[in-house]
C-alpha atoms as a PDB file:
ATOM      1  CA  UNK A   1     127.959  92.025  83.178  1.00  0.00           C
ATOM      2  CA  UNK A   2     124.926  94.642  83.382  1.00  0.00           C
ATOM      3  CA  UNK A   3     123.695  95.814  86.690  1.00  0.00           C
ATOM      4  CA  UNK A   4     120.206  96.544  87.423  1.00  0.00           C
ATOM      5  CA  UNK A   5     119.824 100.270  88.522  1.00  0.00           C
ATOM      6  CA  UNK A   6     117.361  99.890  91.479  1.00  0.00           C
ATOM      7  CA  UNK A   7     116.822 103.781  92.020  1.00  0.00           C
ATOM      8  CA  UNK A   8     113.536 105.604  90.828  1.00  0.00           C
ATOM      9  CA  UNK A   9     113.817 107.671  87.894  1.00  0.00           C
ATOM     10  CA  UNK A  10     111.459 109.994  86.219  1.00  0.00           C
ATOM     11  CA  UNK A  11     113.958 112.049  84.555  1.00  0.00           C
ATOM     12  CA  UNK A  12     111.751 113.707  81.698  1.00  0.00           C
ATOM     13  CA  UNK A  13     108.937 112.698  82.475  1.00  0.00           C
ATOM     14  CA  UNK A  14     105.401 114.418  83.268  1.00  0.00           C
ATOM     15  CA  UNK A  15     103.520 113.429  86.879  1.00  0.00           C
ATOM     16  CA  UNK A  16      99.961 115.260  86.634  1.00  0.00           C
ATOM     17  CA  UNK A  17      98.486 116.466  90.276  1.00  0.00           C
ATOM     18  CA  UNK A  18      94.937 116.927  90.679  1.00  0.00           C
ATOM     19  CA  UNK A  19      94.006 118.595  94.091  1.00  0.00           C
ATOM     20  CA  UNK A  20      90.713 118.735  95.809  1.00  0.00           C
ATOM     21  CA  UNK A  21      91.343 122.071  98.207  1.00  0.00           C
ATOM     22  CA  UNK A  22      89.570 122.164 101.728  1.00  0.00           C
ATOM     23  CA  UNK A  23      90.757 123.965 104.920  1.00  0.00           C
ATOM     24  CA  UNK A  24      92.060 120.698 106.505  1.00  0.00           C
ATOM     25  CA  UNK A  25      92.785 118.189 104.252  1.00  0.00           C
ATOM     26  CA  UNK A  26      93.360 117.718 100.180  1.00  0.00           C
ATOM     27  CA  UNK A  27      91.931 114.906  98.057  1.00  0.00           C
ATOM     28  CA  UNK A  28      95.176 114.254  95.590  1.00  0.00           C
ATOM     29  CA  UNK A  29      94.901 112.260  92.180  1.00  0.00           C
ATOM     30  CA  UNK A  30      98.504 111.575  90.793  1.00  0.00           C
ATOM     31  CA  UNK A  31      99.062 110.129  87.572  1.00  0.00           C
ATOM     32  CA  UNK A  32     101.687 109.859  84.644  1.00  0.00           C
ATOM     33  CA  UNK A  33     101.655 109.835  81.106  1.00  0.00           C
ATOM     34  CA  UNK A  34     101.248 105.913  81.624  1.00  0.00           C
ATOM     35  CA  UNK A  35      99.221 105.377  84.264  1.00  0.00           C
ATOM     36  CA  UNK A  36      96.949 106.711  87.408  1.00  0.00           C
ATOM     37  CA  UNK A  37      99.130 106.097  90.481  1.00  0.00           C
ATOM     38  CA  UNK A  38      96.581 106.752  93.503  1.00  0.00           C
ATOM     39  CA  UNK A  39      94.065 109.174  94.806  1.00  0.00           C
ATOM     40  CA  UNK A  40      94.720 109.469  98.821  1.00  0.00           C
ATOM     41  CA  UNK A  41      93.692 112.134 101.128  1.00  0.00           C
ATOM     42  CA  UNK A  42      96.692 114.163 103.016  1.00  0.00           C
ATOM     43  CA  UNK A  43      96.433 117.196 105.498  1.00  0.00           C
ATOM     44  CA  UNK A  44      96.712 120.901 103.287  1.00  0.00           C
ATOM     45  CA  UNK A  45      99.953 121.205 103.656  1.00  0.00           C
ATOM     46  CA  UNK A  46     102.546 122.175 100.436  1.00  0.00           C
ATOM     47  CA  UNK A  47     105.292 120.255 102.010  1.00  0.00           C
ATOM     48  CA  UNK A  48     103.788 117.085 102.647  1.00  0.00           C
ATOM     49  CA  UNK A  49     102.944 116.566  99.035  1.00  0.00           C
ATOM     50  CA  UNK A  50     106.345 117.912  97.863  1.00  0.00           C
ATOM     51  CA  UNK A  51     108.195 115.319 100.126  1.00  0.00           C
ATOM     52  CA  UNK A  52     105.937 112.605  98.172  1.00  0.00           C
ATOM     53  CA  UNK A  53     106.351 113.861  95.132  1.00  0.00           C
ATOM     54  CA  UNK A  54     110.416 113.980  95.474  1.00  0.00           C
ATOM     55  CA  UNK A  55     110.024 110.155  97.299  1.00  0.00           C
ATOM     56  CA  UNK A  56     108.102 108.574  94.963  1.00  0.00           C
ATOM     57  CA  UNK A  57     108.304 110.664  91.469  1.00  0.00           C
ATOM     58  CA  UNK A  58     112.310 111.554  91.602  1.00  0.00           C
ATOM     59  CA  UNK A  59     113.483 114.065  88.890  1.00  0.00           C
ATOM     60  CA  UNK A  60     109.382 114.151  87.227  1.00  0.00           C
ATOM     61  CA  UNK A  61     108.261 117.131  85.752  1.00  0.00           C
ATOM     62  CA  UNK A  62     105.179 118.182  88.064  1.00  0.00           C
ATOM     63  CA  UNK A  63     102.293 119.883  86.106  1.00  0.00           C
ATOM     64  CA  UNK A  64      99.563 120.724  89.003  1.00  0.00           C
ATOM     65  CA  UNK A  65      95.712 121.742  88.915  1.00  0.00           C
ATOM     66  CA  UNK A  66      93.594 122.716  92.148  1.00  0.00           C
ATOM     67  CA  UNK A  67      89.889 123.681  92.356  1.00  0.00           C
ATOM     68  CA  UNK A  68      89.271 127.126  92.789  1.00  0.00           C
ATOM     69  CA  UNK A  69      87.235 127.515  95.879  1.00  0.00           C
ATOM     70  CA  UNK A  70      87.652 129.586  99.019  1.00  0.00           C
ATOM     71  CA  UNK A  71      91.662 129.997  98.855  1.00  0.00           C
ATOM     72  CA  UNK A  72      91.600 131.795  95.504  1.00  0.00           C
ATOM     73  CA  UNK A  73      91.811 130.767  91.911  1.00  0.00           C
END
């Protein structure tokens, strides 16, 4: 009998992050190669997206863009 594998995989696979920089918060667009996930809004903070990322886009190949602004470009 074949089990059903229940654990999020995106082995190989390429997650695009869009970021909207500001001094307080970022605007994030996520999608795949398949489909746009979400946009949300998240304090500016590296680690909180990471921690997303790695929760909801296990093993995915992260390509990231940000809008040059005030913090560089």
């Amino acid at each position: 009998m074949q089990t059903q594998s229940t654990e999020l995989d995106f082995k190989g696979q390429n997650i695009f992050v869009g970021i909207d920089v500001h001094l307080k918060s970022w605007t994030v667009t996520i999608l795949t190669e398949a489909l746009t996930h979400k946009t949300f809004t998240q304090p500016a903070c590296a680690d909180t997206l990471c921690n997303y990322l790695n929760r909801n886009f296990p093993g995915g190949d992260y390509n990231s863009v940000y809008e040059a602004g005030f913090s560089g470009f």
